[in-house]
N, C-alpha and C. Protein backbone atom coordinates (compact mmCIF):
# COMPACT_ATOMS: atom_id res chain seq x y z
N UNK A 1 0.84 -1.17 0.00
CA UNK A 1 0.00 0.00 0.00
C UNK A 1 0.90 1.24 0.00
N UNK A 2 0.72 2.24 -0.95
CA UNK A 2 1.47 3.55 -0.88
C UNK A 2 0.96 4.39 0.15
N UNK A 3 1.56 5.13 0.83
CA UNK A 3 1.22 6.61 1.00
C UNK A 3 -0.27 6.66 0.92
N UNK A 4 -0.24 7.48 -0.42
CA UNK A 4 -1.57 7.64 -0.77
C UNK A 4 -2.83 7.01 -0.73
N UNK A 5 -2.30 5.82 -1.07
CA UNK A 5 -3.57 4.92 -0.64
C UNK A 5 -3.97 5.08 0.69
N UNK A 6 -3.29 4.78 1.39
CA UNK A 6 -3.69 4.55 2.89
C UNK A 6 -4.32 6.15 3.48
N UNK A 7 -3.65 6.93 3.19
CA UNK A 7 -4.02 8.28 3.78
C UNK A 7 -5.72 8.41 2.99
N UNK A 8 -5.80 7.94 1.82
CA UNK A 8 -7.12 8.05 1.59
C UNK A 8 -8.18 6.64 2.31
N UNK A 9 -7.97 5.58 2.66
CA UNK A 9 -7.99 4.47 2.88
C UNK A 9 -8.16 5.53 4.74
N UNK A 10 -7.37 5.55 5.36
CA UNK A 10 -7.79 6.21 6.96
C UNK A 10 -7.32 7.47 7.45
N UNK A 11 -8.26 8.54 6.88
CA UNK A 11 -7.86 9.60 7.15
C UNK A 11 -7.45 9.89 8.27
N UNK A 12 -7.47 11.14 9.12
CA UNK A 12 -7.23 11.85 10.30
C UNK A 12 -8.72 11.52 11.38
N UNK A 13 -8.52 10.29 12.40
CA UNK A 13 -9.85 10.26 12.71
C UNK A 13 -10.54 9.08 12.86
N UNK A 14 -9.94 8.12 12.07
CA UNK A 14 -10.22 6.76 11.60
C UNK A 14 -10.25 6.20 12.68
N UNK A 15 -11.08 5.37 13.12
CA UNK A 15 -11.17 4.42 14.37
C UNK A 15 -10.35 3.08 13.90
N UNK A 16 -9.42 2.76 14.47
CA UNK A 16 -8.55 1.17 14.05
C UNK A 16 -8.34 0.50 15.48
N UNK A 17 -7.88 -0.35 15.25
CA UNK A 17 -7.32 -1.24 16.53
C UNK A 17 -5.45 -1.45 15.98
N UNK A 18 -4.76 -0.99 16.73
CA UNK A 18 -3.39 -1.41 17.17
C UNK A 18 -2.96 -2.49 17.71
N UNK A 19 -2.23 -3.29 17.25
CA UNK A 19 -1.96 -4.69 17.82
C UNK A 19 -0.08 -4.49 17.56
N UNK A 20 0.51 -4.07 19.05
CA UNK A 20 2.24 -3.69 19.18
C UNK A 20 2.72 -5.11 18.45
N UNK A 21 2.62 -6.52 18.66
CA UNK A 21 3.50 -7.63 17.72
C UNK A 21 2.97 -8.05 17.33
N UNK A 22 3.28 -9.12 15.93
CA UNK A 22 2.88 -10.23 15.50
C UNK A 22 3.22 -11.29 16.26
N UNK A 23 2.44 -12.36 15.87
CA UNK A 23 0.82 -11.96 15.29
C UNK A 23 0.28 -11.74 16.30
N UNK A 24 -0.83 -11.20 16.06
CA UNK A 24 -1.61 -10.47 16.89
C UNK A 24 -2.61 -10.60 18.09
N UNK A 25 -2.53 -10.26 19.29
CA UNK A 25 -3.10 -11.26 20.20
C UNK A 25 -3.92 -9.78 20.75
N UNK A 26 -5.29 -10.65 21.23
CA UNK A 26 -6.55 -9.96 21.62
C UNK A 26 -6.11 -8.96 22.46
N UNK A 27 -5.62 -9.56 23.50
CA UNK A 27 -5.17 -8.86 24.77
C UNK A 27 -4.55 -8.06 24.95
N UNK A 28 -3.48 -7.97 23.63
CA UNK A 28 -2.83 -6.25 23.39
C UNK A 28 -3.18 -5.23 22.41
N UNK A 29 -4.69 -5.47 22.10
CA UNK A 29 -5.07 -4.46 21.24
C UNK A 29 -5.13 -3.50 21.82
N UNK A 30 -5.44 -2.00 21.15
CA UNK A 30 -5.47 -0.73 21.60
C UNK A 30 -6.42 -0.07 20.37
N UNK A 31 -7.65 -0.28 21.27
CA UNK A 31 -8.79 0.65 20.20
C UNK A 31 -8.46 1.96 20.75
N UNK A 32 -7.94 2.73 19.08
CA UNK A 32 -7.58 3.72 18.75
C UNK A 32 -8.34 5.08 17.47
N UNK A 33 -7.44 6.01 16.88
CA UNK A 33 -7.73 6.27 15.91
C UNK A 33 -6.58 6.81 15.14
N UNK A 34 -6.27 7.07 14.01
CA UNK A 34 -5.18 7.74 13.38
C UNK A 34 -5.72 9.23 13.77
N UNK A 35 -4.14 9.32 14.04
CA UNK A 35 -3.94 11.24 14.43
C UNK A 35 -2.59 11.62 13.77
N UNK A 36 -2.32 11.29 12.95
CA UNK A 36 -1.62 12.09 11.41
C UNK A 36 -1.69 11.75 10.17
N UNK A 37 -1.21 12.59 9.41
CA UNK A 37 -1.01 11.48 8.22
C UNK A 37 0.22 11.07 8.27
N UNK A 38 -0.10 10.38 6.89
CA UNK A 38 0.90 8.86 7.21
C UNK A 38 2.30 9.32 6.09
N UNK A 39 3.74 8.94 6.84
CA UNK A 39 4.84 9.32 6.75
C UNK A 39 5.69 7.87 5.85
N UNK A 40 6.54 7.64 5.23
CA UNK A 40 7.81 6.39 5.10
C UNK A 40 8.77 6.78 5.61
N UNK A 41 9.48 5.84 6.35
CA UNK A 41 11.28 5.59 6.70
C UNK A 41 11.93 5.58 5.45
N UNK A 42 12.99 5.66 5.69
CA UNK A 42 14.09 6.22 4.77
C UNK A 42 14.14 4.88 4.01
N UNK A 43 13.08 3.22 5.18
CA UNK A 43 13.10 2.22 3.76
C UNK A 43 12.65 2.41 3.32
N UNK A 44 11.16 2.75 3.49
CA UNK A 44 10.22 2.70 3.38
C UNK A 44 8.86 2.47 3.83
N UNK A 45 9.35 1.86 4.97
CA UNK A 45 7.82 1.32 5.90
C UNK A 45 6.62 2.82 5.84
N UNK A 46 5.76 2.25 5.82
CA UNK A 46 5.11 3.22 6.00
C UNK A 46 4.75 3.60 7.38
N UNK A 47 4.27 4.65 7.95
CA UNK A 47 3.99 5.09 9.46
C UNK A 47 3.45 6.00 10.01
N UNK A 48 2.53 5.87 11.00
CA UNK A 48 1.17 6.82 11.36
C UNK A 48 1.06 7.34 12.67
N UNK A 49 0.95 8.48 13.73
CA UNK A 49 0.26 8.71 14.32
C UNK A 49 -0.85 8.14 14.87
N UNK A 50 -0.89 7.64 16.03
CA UNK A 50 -2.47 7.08 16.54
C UNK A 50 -2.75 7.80 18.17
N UNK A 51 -3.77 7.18 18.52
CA UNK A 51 -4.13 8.25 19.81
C UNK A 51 -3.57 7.12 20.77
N UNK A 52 -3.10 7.54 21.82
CA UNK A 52 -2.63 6.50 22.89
C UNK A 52 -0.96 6.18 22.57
N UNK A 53 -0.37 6.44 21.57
CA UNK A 53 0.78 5.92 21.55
C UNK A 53 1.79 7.27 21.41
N UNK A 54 2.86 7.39 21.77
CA UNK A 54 3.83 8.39 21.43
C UNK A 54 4.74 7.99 20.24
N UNK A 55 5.13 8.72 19.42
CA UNK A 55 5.73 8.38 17.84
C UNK A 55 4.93 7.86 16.88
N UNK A 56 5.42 7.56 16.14
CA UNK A 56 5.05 6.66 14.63
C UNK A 56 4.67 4.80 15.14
N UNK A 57 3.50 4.55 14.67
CA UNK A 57 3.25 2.98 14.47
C UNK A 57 3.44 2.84 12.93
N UNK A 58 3.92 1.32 12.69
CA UNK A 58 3.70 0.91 11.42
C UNK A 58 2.40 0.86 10.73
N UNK A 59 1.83 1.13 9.69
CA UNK A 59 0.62 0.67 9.51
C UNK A 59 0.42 -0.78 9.15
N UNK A 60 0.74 -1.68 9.14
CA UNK A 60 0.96 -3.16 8.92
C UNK A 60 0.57 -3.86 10.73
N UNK A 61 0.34 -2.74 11.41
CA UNK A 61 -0.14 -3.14 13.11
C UNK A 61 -1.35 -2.88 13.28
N UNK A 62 -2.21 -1.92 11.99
CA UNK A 62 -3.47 -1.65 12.27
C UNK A 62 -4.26 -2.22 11.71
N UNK A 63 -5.66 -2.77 12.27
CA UNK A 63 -6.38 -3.25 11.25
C UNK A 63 -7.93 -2.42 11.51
N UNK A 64 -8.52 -2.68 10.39
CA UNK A 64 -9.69 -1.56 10.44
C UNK A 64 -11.21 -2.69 10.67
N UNK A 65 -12.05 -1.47 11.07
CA UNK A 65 -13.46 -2.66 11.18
C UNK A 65 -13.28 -3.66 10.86
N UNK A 66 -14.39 -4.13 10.85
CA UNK A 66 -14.54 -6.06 10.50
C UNK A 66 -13.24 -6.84 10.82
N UNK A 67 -12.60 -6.59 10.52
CA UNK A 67 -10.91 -7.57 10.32
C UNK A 67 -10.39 -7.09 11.25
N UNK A 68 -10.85 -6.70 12.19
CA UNK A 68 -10.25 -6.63 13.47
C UNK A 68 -10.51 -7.70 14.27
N UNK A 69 -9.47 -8.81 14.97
CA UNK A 69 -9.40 -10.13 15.36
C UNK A 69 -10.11 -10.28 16.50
């Protein structure tokens, strides 16, 4: 997913669930929402702002409605 996609995909606001490792276990989710837009590392990962966390999460930790485990 680029950039772009995703920033259109969960804007500023978006309700997701955060899950800190793989794979993903119930008990460390963190119902959240995105609170920036979304940035890449100098690899590339992509990376977001959420409420509850300090810095950048990967977006590959969030999952949105329904497909949330």
């Amino acid at each position: 997913m680029t950039i772009e996609q995703f920033a259109e995909r969960a804007p500023i606001g978006t309700p997701c669930t955060y899950y800190p490792v793989k794979p993903f276990r119930v008990e460390e989710a963190l119902h959240t929402r995105i609170r920036s837009e979304p940035w890449a590392l100098g690899h590339g990962q992509i990376m977001v702002k959420v409420e509850g966390k300090a810095g950048g999460v990967a977006i590959e930790h969030l999952v949105f409605g329904e497909a949330a485990p």
